[in-house]
PDB file of N, CA and C in Angstrom:
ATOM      1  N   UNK A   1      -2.120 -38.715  -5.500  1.00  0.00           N
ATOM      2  CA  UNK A   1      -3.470 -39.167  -5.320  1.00  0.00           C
ATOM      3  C   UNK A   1      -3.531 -40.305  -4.298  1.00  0.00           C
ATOM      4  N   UNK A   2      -2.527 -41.092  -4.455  1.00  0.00           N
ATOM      5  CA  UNK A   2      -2.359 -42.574  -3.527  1.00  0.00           C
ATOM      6  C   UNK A   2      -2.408 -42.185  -1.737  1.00  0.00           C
ATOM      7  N   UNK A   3      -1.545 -40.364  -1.551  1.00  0.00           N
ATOM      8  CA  UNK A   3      -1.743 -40.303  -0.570  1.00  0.00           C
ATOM      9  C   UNK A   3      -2.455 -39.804   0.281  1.00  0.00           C
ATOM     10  N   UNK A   4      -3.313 -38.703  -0.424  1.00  0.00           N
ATOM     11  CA  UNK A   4      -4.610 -38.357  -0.183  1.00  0.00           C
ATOM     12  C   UNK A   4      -5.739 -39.793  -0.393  1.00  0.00           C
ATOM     13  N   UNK A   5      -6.005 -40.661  -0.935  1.00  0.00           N
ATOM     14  CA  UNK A   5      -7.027 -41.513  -0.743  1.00  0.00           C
ATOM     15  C   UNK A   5      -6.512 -42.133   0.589  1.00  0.00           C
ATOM     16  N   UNK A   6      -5.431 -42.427   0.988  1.00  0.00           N
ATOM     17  CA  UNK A   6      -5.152 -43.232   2.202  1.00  0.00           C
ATOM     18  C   UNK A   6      -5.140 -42.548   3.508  1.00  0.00           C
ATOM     19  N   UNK A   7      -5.497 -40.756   3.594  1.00  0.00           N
ATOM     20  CA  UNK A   7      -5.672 -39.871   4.605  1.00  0.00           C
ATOM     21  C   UNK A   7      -6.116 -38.762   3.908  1.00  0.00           C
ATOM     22  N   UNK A   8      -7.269 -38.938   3.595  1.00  0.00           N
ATOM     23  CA  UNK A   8      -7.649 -37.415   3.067  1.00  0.00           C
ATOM     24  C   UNK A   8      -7.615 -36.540   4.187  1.00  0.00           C
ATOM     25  N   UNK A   9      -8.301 -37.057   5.497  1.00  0.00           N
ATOM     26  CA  UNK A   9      -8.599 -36.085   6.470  1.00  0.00           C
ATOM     27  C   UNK A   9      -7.478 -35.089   7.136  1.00  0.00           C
ATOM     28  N   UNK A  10      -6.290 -35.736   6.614  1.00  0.00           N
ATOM     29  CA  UNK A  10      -5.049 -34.715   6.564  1.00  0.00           C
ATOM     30  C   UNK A  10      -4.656 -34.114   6.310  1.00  0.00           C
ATOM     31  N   UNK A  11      -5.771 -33.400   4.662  1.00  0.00           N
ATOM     32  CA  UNK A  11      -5.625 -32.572   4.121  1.00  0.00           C
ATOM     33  C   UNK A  11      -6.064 -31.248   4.135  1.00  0.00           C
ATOM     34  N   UNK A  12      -5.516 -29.849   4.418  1.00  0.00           N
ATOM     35  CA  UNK A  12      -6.660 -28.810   4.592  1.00  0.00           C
ATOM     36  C   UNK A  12      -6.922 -28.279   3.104  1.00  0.00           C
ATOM     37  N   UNK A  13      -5.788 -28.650   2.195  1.00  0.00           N
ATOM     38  CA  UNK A  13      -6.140 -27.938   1.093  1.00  0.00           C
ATOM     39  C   UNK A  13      -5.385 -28.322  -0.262  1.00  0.00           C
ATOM     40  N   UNK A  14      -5.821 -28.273  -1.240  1.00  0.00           N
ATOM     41  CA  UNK A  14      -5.222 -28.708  -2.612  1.00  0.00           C
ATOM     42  C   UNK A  14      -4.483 -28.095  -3.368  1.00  0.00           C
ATOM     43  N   UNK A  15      -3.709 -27.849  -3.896  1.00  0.00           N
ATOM     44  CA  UNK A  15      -3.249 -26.967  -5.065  1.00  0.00           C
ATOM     45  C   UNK A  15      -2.436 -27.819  -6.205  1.00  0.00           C
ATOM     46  N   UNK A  16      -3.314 -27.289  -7.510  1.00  0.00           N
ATOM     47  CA  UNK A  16      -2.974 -28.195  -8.864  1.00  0.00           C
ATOM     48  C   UNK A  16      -2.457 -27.613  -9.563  1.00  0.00           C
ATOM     49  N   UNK A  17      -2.119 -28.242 -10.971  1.00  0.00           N
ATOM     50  CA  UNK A  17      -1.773 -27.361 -12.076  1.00  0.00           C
ATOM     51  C   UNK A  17      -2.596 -28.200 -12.835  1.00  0.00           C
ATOM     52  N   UNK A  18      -3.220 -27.800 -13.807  1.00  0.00           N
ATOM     53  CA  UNK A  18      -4.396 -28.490 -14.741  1.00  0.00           C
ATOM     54  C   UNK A  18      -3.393 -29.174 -15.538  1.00  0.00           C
ATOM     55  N   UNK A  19      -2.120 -28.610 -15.902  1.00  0.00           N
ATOM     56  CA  UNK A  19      -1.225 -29.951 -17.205  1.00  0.00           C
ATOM     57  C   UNK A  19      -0.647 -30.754 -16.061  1.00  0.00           C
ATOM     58  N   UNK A  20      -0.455 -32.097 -16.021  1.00  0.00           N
ATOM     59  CA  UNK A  20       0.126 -32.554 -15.720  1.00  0.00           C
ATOM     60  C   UNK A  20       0.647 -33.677 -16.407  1.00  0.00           C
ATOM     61  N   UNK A  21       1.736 -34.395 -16.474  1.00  0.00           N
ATOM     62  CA  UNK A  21       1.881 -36.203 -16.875  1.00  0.00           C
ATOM     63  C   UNK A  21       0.807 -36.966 -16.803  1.00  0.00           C
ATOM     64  N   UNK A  22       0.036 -37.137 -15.899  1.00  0.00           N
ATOM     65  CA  UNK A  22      -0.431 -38.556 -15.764  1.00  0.00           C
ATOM     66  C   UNK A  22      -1.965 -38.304 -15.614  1.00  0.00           C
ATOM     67  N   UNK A  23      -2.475 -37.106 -15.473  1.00  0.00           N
ATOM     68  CA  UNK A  23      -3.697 -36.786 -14.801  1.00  0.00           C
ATOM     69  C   UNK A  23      -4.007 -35.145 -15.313  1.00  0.00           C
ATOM     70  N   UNK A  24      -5.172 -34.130 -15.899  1.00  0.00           N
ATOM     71  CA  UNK A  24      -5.200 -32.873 -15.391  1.00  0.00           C
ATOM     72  C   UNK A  24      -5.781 -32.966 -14.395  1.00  0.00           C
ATOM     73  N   UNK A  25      -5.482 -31.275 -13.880  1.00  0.00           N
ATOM     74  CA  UNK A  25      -5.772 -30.570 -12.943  1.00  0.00           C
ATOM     75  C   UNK A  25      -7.305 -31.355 -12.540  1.00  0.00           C
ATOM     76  N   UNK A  26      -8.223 -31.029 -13.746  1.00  0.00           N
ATOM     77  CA  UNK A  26      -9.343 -30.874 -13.773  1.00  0.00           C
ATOM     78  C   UNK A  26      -9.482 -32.668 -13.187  1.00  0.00           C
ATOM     79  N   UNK A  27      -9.030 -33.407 -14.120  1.00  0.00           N
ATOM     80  CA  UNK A  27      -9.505 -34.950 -13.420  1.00  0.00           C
ATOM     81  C   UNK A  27      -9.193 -34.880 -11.822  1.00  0.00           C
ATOM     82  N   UNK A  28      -8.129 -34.562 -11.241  1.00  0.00           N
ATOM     83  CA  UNK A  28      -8.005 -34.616 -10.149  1.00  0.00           C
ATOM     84  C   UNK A  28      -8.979 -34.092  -9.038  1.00  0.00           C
ATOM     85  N   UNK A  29      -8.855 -32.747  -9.465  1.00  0.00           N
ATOM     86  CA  UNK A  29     -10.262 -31.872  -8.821  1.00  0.00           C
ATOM     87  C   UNK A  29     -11.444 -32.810  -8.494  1.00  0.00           C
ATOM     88  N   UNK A  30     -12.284 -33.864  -9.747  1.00  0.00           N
ATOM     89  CA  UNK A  30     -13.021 -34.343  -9.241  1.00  0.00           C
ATOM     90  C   UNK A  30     -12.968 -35.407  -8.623  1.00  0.00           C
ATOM     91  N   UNK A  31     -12.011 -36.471  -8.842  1.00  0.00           N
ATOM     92  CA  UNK A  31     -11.205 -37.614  -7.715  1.00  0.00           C
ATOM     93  C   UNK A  31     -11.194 -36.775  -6.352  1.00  0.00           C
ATOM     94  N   UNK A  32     -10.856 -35.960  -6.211  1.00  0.00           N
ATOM     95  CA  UNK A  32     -10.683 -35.680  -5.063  1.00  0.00           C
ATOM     96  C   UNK A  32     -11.909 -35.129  -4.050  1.00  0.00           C
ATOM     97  N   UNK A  33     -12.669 -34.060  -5.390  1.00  0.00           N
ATOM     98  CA  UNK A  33     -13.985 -34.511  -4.613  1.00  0.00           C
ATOM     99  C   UNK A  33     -14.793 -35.835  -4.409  1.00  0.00           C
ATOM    100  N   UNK A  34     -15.304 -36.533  -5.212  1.00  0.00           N
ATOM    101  CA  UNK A  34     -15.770 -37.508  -4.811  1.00  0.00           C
ATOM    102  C   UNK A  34     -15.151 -38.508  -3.543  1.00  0.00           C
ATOM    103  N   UNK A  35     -13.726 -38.595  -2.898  1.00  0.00           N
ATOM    104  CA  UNK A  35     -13.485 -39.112  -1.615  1.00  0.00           C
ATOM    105  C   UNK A  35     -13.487 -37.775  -0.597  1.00  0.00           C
ATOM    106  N   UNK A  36     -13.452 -36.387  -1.095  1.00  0.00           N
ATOM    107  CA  UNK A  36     -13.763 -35.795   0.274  1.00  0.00           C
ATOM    108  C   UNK A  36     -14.566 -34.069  -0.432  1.00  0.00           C
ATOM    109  N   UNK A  37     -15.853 -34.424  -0.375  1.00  0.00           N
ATOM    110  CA  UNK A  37     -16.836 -33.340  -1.400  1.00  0.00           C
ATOM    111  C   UNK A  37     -15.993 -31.944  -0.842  1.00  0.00           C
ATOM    112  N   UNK A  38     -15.920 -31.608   0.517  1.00  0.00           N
ATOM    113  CA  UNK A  38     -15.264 -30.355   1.112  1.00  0.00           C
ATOM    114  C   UNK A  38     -13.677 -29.835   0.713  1.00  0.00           C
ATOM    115  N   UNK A  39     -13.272 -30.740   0.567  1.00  0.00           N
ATOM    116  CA  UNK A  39     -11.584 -30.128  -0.019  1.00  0.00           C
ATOM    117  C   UNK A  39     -11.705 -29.098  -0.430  1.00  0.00           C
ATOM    118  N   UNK A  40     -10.557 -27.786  -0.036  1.00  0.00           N
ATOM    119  CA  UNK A  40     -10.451 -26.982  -0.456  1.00  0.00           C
ATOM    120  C   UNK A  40      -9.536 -27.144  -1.921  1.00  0.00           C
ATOM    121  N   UNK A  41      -9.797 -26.709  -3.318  1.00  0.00           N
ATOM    122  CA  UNK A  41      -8.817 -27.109  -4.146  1.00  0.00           C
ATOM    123  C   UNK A  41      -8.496 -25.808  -5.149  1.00  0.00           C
ATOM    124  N   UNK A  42      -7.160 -25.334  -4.939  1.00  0.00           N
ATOM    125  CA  UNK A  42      -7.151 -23.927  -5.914  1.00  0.00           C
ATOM    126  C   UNK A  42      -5.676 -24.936  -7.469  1.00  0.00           C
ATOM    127  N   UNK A  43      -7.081 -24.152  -8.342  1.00  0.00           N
ATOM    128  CA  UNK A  43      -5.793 -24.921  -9.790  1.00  0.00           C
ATOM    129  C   UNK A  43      -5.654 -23.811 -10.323  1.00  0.00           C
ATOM    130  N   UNK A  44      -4.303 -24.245 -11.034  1.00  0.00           N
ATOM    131  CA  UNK A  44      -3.392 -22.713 -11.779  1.00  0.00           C
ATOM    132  C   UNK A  44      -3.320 -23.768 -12.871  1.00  0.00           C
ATOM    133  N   UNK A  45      -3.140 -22.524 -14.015  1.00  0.00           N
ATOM    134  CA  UNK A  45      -3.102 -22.779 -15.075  1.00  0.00           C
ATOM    135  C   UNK A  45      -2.487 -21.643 -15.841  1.00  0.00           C
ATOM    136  N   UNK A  46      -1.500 -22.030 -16.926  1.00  0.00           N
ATOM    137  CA  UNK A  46      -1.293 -21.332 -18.027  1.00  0.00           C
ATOM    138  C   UNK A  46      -2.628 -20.983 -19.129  1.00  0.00           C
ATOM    139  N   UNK A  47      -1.712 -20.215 -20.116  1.00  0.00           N
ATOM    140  CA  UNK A  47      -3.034 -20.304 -21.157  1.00  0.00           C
ATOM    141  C   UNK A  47      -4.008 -21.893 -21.637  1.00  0.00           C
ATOM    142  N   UNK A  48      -5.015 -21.681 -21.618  1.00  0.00           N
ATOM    143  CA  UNK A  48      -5.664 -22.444 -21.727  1.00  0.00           C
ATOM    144  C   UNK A  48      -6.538 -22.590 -22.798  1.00  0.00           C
ATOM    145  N   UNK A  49      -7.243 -23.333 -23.389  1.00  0.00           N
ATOM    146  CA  UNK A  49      -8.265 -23.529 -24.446  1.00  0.00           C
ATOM    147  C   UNK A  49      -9.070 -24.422 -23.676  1.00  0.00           C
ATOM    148  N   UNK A  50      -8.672 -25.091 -23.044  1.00  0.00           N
ATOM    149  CA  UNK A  50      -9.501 -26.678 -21.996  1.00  0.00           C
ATOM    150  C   UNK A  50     -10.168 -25.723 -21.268  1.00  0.00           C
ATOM    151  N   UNK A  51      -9.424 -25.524 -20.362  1.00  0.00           N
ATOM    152  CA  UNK A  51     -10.033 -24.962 -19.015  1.00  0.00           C
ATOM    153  C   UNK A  51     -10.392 -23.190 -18.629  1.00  0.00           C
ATOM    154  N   UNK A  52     -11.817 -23.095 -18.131  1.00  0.00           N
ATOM    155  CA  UNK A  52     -11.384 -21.498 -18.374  1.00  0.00           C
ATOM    156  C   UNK A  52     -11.843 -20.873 -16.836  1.00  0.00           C
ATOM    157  N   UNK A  53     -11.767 -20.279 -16.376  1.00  0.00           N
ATOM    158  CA  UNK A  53     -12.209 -20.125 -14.985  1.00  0.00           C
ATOM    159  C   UNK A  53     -13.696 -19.897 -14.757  1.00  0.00           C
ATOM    160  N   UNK A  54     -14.350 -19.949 -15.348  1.00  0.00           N
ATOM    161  CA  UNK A  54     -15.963 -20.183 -15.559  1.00  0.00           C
ATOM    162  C   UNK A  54     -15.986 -22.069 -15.368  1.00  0.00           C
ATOM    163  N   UNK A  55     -15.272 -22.190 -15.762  1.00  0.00           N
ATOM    164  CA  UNK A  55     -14.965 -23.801 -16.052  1.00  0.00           C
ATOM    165  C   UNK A  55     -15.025 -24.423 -14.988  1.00  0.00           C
ATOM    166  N   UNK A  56     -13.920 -23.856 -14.446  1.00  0.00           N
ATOM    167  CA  UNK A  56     -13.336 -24.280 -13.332  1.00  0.00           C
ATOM    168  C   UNK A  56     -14.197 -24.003 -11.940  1.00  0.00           C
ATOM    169  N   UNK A  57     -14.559 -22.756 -12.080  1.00  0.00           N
ATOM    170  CA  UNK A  57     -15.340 -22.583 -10.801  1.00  0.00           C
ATOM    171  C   UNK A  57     -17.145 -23.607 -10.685  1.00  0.00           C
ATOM    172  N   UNK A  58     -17.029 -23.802 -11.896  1.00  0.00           N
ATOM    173  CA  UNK A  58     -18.272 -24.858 -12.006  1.00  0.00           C
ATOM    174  C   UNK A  58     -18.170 -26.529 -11.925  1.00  0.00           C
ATOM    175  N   UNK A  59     -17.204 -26.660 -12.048  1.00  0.00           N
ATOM    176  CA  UNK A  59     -16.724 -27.865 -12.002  1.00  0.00           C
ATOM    177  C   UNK A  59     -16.236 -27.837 -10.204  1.00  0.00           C
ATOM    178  N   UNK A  60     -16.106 -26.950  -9.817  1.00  0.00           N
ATOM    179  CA  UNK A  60     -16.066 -26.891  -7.627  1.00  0.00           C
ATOM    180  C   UNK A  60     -15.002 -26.593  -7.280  1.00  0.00           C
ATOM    181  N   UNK A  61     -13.900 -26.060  -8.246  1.00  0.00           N
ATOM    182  CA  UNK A  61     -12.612 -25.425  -7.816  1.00  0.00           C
ATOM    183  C   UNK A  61     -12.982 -24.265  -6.839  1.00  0.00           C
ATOM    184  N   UNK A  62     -12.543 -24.370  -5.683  1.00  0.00           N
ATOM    185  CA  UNK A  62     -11.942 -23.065  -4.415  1.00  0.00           C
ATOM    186  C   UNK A  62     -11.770 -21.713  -5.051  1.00  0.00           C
ATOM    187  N   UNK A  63     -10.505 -22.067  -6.215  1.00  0.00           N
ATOM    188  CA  UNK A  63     -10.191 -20.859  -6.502  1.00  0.00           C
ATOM    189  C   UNK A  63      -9.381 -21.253  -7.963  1.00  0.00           C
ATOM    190  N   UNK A  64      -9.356 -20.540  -8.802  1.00  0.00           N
ATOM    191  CA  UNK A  64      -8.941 -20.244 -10.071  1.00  0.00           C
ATOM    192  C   UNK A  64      -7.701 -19.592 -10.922  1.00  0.00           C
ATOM    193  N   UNK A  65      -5.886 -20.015 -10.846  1.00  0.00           N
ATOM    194  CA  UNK A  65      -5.068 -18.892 -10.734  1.00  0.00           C
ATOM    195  C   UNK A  65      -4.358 -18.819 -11.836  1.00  0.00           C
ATOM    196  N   UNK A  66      -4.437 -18.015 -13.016  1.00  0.00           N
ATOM    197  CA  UNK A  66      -3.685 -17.792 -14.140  1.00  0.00           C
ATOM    198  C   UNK A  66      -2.142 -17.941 -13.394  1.00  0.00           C
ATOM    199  N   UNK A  67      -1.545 -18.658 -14.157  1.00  0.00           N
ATOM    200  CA  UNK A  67      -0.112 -18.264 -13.977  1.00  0.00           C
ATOM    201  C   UNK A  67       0.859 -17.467 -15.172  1.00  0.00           C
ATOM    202  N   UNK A  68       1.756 -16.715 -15.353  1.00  0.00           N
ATOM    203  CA  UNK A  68       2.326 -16.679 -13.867  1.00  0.00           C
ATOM    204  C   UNK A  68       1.591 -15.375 -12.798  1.00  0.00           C
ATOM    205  N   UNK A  69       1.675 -16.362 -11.513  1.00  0.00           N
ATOM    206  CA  UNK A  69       1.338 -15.583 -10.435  1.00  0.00           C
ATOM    207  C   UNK A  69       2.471 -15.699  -9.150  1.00  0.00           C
ATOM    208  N   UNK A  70       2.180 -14.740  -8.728  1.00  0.00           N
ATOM    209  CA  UNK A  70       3.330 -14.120  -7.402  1.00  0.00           C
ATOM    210  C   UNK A  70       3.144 -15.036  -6.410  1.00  0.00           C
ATOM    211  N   UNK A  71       4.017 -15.053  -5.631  1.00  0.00           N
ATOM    212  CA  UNK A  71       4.203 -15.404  -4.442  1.00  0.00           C
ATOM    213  C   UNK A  71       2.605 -14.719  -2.973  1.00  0.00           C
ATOM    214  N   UNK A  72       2.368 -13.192  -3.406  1.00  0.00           N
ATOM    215  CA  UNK A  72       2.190 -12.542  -3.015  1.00  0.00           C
ATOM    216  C   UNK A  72       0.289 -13.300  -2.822  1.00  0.00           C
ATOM    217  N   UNK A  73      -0.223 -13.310  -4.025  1.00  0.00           N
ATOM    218  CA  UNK A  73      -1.423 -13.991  -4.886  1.00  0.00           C
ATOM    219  C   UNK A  73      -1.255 -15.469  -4.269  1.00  0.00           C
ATOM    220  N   UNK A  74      -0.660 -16.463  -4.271  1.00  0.00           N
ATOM    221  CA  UNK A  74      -0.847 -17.354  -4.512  1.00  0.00           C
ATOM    222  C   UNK A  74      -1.146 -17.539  -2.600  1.00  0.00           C
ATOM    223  N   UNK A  75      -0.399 -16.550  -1.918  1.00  0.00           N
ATOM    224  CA  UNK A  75      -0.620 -16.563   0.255  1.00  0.00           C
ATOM    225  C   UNK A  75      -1.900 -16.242   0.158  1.00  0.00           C
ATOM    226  N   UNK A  76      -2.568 -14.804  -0.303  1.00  0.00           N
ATOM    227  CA  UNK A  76      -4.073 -14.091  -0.353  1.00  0.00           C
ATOM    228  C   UNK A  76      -4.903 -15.277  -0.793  1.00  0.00           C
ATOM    229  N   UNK A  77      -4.669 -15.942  -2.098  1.00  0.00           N
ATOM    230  CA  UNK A  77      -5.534 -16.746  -2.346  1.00  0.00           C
ATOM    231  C   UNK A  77      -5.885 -18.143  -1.352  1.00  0.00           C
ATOM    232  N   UNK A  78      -4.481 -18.588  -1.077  1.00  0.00           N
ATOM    233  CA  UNK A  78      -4.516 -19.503   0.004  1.00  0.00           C
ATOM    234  C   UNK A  78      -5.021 -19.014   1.541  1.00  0.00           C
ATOM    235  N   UNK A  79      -4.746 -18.099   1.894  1.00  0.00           N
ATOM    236  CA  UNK A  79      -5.900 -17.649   2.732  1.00  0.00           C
ATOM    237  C   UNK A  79      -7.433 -17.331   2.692  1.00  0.00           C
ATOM    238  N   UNK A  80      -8.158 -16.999   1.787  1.00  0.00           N
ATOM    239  CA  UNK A  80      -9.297 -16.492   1.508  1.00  0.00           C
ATOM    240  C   UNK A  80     -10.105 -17.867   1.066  1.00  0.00           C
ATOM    241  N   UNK A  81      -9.006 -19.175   0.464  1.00  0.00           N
ATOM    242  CA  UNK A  81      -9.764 -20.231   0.510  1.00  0.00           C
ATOM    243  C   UNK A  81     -10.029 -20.890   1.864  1.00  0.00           C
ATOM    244  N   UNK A  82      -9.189 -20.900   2.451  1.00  0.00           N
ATOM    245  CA  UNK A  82      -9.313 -21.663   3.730  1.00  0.00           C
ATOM    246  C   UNK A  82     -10.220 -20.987   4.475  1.00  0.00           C
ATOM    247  N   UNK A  83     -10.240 -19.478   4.250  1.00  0.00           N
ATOM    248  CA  UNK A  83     -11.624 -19.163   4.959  1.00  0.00           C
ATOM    249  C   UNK A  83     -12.957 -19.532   4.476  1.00  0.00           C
ATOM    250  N   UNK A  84     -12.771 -20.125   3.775  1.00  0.00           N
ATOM    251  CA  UNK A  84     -14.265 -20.460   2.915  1.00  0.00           C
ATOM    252  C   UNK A  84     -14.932 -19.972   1.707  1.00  0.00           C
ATOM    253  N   UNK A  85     -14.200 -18.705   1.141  1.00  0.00           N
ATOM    254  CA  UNK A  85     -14.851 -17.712   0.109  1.00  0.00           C
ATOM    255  C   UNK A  85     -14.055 -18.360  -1.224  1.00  0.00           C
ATOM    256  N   UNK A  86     -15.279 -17.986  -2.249  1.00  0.00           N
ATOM    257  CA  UNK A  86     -15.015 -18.796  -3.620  1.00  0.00           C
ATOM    258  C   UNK A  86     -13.695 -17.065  -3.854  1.00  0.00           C
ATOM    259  N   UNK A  87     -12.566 -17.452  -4.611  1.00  0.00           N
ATOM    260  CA  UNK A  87     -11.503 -16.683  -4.754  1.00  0.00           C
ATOM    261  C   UNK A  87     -11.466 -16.288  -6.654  1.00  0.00           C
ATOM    262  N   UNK A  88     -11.787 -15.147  -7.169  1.00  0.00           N
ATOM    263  CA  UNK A  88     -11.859 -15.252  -8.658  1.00  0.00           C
ATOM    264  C   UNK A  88     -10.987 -14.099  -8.803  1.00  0.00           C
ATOM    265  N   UNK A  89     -10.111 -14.455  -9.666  1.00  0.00           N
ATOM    266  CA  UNK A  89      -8.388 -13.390  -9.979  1.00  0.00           C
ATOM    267  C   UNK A  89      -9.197 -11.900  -9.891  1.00  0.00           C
ATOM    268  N   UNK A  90      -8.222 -11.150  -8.666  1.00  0.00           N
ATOM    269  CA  UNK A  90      -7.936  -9.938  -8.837  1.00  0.00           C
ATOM    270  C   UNK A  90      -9.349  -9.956  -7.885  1.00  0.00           C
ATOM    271  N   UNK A  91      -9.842 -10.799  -6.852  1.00  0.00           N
ATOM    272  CA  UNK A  91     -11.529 -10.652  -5.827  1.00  0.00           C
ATOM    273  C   UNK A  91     -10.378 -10.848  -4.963  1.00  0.00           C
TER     274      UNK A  91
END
């Protein structure tokens, strides 16, 4: 987070995992919007009860990625965000 607030504009794009140590996915998502509303941000997640991809896509997530996901999924998705299109598993 320390290094995105000190150059966001360096960033083209986000990728989270909603569990983390110190922070979820989800808190981050909105820290990060509020210093840059446009960030692209795709969060993965295991099973969940918190977060659900209805959730997520309302709260301004890019894109939404059950894990586990492929290598294959995770390039498509990272492309289709950077083009601009909201990304929902298996679109």
């Amino acid at each position: 987070m320390t290094c995105f607030q000190s150059t966001p504009e360096a960033f083209e794009l986000v990728i989270t995992d909603q569990t983390m140590p110190h922070m979820t996915g989800e808190a981050l998502s909105q820290a990060l919007r509020q210093i840059r509303p446009d960030i692209p941000i795709i969060l993965c997640t295991g099973f969940s009860h918190v977060i659900t991809q209805e959730t997520a896509l309302r709260m301004g997530v890019s894109a939404f990625l059950q894990k586990p996901l492929t290598m294959h999924e995770l390039g498509e998705t990272v492309q289709r965000v950077l083009g601009h299109q909201a990304v929902l598993p298996g679109g």
